[in-house]
Protein backbone atom coordinates (compact mmCIF):
# COMPACT_ATOMS: atom_id res chain seq x y z
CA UNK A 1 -74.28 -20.66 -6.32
CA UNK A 2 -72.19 -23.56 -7.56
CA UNK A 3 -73.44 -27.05 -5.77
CA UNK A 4 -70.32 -28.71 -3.96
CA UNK A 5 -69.60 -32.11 -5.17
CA UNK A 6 -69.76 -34.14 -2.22
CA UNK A 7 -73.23 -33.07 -1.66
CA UNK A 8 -74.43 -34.63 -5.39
CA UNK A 9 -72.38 -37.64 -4.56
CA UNK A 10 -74.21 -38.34 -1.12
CA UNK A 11 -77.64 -37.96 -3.08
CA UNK A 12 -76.47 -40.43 -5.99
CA UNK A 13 -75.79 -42.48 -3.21
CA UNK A 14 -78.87 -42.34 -1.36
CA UNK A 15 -81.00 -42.86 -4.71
CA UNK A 16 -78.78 -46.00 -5.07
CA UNK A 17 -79.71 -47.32 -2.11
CA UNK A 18 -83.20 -46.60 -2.38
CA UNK A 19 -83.84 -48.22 -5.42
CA UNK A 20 -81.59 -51.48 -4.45
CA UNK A 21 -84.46 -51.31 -1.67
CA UNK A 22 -83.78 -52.08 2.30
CA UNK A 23 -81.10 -55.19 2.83
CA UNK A 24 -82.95 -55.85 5.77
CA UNK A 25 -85.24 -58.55 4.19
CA UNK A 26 -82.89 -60.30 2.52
CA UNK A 27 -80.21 -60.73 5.47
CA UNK A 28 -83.84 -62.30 7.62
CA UNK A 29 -84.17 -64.63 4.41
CA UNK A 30 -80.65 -66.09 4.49
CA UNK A 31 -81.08 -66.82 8.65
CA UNK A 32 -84.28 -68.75 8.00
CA UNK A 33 -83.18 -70.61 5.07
CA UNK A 34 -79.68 -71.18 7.28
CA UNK A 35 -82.00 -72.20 9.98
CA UNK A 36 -83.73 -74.38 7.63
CA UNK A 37 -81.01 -76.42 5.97
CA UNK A 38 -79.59 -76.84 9.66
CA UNK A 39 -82.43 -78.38 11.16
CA UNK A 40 -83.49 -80.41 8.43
CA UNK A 41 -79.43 -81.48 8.29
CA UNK A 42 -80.04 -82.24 12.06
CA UNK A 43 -82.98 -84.37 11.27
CA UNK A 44 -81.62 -86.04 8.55
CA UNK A 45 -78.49 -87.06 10.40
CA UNK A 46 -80.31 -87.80 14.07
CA UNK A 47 -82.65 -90.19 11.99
CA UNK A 48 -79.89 -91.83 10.06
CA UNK A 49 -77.51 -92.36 12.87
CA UNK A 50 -80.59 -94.08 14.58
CA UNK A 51 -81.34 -96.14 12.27
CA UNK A 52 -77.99 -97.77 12.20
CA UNK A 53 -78.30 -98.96 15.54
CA UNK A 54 -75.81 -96.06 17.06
CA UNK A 55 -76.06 -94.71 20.79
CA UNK A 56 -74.80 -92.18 22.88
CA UNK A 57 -71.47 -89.94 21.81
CA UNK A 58 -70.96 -91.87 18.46
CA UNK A 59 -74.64 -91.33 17.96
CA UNK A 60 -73.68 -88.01 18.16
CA UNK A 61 -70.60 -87.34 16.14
CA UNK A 62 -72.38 -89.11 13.14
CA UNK A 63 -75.43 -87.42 13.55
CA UNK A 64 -73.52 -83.96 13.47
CA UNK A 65 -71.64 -85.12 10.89
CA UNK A 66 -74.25 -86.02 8.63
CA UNK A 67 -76.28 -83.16 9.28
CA UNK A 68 -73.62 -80.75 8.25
CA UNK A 69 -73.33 -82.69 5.14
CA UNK A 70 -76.53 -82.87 4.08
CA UNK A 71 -77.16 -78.93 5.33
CA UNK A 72 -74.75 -77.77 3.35
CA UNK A 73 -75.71 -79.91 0.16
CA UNK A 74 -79.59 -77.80 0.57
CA UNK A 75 -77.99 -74.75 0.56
CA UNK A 76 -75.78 -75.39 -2.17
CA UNK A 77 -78.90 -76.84 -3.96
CA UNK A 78 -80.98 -73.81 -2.57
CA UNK A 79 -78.28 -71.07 -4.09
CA UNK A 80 -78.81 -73.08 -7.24
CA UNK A 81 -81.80 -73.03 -7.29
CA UNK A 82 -82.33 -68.78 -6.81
CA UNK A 83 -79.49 -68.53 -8.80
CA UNK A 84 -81.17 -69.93 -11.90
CA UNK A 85 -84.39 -68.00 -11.47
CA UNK A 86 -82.40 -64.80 -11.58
């Protein structure tokens, strides 16, 4: 009996899979270090935007604004960072 080819495909497939191991951990890394680098942005900003003396809605605006910058700049550095271990 001849073995069709879709069948050995599938199971080349599977093995793949298997041995590139379940995505599942990695996708739960990547929302806790997004999680991360947004809070600590958030901190960042809320604490510099106080310090300058700001209040209310402009308090705000520069506080989100900062925190996106400086969230994005620790994930860059973060990528950099796994990226040169690998």
């Amino acid at each position: 009996m001849r073995r069709s080819r879709k069948g050995s495909e599938r199971g080349r497939i599977l093995q793949g899979r298997r041995a590139a191991g379940s995505p599942m951990p990695s996708i739960v890394l990547y929302l806790v270090a997004i999680v991360a680098c947004g809070g600590l942005g958030a901190l960042v900003g809320w604490f510099v935007s106080g310090a300058i003396g700001l209040t209310g809605t402009p308090m705000a605006l520069v506080a989100a604004f900062i925190g996106m910058i400086v969230a994005t700049a620790l994930w860059v550095l973060g990528t950099a960072i796994v990226q040169r271990k690998r």
